[in-house]
C-alpha atoms as a PDB file:
ATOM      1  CA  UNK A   1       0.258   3.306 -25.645  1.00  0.00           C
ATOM      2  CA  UNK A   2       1.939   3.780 -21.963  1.00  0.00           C
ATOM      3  CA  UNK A   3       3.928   1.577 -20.434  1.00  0.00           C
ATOM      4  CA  UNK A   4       1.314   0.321 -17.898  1.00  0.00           C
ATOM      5  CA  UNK A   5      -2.160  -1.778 -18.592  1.00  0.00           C
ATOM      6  CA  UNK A   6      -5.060  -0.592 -17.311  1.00  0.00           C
ATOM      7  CA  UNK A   7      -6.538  -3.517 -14.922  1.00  0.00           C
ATOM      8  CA  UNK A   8      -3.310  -5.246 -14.666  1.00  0.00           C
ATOM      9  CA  UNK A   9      -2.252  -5.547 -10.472  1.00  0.00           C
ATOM     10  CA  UNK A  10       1.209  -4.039 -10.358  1.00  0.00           C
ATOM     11  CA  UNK A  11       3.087  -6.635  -8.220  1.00  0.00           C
ATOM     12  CA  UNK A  12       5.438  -6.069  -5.415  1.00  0.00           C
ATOM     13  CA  UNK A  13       8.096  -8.417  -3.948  1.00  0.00           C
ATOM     14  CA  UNK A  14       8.459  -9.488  -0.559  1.00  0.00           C
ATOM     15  CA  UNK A  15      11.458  -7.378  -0.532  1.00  0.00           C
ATOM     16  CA  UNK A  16       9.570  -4.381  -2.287  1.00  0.00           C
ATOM     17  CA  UNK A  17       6.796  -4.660   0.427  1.00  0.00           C
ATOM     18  CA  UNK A  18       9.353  -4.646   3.315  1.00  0.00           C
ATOM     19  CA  UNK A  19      10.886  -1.656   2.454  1.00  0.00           C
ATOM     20  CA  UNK A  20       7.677   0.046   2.189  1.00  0.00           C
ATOM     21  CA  UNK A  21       6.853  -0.916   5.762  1.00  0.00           C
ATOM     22  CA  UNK A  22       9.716   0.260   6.449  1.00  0.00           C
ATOM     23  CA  UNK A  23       9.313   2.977   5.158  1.00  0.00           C
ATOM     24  CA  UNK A  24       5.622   3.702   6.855  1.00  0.00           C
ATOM     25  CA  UNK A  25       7.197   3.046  10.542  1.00  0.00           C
ATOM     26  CA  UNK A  26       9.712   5.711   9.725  1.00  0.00           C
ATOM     27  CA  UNK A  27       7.372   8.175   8.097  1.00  0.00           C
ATOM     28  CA  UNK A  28       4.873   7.628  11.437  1.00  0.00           C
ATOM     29  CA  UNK A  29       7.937   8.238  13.711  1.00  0.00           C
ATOM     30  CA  UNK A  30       9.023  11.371  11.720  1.00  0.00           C
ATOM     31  CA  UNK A  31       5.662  13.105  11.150  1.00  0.00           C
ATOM     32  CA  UNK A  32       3.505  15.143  13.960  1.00  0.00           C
ATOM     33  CA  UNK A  33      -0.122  14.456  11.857  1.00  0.00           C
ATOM     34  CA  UNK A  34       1.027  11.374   9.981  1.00  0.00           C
ATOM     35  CA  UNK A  35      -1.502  10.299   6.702  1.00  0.00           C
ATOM     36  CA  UNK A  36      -2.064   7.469   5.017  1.00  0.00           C
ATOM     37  CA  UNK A  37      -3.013   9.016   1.920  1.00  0.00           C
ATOM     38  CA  UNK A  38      -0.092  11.432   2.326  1.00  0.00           C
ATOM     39  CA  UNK A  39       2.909   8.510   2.586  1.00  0.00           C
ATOM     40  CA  UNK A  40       1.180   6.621  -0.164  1.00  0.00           C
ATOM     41  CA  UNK A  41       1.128   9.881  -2.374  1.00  0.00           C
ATOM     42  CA  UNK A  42       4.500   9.996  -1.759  1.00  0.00           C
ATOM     43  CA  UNK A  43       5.605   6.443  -1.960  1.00  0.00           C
ATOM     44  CA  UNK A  44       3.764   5.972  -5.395  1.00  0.00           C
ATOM     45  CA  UNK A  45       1.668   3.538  -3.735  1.00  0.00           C
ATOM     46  CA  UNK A  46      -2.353   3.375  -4.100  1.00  0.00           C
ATOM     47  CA  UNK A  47      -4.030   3.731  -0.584  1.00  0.00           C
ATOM     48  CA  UNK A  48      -6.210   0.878  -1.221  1.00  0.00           C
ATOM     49  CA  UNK A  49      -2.985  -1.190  -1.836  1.00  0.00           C
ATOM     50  CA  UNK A  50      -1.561  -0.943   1.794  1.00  0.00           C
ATOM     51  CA  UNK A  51      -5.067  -1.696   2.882  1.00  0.00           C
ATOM     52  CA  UNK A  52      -4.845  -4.858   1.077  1.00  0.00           C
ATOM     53  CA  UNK A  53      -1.487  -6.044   2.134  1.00  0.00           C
ATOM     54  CA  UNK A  54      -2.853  -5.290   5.610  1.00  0.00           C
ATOM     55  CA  UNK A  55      -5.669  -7.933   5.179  1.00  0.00           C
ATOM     56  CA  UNK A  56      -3.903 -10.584   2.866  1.00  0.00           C
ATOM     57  CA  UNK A  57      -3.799 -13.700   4.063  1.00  0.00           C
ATOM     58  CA  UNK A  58      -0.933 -14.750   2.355  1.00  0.00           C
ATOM     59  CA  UNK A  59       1.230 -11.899   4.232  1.00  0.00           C
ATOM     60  CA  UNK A  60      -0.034 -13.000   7.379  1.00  0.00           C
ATOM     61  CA  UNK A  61       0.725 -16.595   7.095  1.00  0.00           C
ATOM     62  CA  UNK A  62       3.985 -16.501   6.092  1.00  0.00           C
ATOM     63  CA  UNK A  63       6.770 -16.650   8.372  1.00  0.00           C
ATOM     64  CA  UNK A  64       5.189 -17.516  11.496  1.00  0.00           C
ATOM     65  CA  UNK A  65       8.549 -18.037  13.182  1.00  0.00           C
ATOM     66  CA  UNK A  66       8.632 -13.884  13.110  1.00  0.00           C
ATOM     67  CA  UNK A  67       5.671 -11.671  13.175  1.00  0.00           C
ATOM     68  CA  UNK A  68       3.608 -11.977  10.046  1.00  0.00           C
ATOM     69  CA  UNK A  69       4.212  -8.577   7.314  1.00  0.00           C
ATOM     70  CA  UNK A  70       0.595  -8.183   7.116  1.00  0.00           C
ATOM     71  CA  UNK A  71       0.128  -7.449  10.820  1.00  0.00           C
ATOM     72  CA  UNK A  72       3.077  -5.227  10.883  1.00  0.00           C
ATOM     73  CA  UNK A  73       0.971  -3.147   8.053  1.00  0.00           C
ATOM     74  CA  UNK A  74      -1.955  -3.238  10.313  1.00  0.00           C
ATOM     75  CA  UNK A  75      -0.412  -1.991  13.032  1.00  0.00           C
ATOM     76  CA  UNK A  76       0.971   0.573  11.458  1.00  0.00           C
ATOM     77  CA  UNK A  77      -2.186   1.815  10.080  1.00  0.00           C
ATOM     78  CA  UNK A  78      -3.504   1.911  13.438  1.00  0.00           C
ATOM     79  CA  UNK A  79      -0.347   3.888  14.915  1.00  0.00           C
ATOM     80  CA  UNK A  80      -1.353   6.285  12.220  1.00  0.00           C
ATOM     81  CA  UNK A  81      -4.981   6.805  13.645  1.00  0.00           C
ATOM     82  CA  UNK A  82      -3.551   6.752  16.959  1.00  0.00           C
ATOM     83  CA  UNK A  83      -0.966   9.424  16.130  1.00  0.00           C
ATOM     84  CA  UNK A  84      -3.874  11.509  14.590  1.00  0.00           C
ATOM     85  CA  UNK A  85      -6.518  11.194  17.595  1.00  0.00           C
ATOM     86  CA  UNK A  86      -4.164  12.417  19.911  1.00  0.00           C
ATOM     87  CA  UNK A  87      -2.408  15.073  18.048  1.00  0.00           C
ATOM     88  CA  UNK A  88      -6.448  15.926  17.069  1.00  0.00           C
ATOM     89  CA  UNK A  89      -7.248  16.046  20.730  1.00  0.00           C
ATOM     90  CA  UNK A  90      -4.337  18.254  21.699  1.00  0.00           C
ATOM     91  CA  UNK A  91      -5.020  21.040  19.119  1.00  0.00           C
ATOM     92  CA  UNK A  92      -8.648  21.158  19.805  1.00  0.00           C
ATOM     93  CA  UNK A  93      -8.308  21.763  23.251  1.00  0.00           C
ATOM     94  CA  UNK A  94      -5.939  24.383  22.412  1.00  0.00           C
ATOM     95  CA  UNK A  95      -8.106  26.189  20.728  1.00  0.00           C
ATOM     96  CA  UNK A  96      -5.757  25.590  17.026  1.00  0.00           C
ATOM     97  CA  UNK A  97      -8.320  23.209  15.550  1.00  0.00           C
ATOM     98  CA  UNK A  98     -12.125  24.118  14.860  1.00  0.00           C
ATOM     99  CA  UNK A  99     -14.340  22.049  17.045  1.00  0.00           C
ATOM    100  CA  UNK A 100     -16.328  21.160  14.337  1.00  0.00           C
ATOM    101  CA  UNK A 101     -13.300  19.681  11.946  1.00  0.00           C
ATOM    102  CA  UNK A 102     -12.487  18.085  15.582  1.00  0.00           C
ATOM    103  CA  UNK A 103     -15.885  16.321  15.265  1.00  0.00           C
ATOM    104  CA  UNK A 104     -15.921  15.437  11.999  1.00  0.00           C
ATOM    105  CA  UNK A 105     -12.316  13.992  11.308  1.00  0.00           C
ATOM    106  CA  UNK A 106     -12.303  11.517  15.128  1.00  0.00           C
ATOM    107  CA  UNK A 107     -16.086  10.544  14.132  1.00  0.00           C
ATOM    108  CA  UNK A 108     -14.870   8.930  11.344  1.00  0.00           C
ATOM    109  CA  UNK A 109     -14.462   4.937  11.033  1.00  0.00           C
ATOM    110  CA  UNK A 110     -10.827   4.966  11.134  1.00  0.00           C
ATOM    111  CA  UNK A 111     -10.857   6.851  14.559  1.00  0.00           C
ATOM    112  CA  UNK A 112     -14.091   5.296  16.084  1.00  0.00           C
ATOM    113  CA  UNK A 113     -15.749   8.177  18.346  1.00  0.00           C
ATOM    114  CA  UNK A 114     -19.162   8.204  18.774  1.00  0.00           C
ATOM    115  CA  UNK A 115     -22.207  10.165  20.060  1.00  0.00           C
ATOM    116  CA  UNK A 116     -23.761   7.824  22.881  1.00  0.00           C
ATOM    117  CA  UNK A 117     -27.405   8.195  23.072  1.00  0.00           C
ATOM    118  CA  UNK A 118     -29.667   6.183  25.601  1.00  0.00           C
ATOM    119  CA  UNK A 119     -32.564   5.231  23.936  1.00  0.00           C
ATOM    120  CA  UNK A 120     -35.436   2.947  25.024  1.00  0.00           C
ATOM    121  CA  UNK A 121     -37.103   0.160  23.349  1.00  0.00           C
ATOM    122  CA  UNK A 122     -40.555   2.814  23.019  1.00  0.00           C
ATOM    123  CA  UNK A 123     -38.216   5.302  21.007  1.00  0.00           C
ATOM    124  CA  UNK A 124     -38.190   7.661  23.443  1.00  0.00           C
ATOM    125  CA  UNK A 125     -34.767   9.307  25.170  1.00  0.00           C
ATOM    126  CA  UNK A 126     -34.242   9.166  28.623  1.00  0.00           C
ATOM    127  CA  UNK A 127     -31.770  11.560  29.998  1.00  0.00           C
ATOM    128  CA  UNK A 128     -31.050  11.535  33.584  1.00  0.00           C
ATOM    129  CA  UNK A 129     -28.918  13.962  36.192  1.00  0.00           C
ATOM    130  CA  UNK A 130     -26.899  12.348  39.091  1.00  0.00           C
ATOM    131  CA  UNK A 131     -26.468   9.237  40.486  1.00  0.00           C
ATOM    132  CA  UNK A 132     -29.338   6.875  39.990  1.00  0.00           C
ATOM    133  CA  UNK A 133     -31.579   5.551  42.778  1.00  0.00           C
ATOM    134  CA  UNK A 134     -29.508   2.727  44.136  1.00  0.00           C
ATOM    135  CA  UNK A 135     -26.492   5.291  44.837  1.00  0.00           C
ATOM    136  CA  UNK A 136     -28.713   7.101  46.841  1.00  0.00           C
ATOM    137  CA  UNK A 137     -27.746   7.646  50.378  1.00  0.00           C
ATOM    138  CA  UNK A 138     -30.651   7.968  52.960  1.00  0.00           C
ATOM    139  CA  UNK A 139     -33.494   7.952  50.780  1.00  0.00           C
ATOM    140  CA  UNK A 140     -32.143  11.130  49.209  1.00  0.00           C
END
């Protein structure tokens, strides 16, 4: 048999973990379209693992006096999606990203866009043109 259990956590130090977020802020600063999935390829590291250290409780309360090593991971992981939206928004606009990969890739969760739709407690859409009634400038 290997040399790893199935099911068994692999456990990092405090040290281990620092150098990792190190790591990440360098990798974010370095790379025009950084990845999550790409530094964690990389790094050895499962995905879901950062996302975890992110959230853990135990990161976050420790050392108060300084900012807590869970936040910093959170953070990070939003500098990522930040990095991507914009360099996303740039490329599409210059015409060296399909509009529909555009779409798909800021409508995800991570990213947050949205279609906005105005629709009324009877179902029904209501779509309007202008500026609405109480804008209007002598009765126009």
């Amino acid at each position: 048999m290997g040399m790893f259990t199935i099911g068994k956590p692999i456990k990092y130090s405090q040290k281990e973990k620092l150098k990792i977020l190190k790591e990440l802020e360098e990798y974010i600063k370095r790379e025009e379209y950084p990845s999550v999935s790409k530094f964690c390829t990389v790094h050895g590291i499962a995905k879901q693992r950062l996302y975890e250290w992110a959230k853990d409780e135990k990161l976050n309360s420790e050392g108060k006096k300084s900012y807590p090593l869970g936040e910093y991971f959170t953070e990070l992981i939003k500098l990522i999606h930040d990095k991507q939206e914009g360099f996303i928004e740039e490329h599409a606009m210059q015409g060296h990203i399909p509009p529909s990969f555009a779409i798909f890739k800021l409508k995800q969760p991570c990213i947050g866009w949205t279609d906005k739709t105005d629709v009324g407690l009877s179902g029904g859409m209501k779509i309007s043109i202008g500026l609405p009634q109480e804008f209007a400038i002598n009765g126009d």
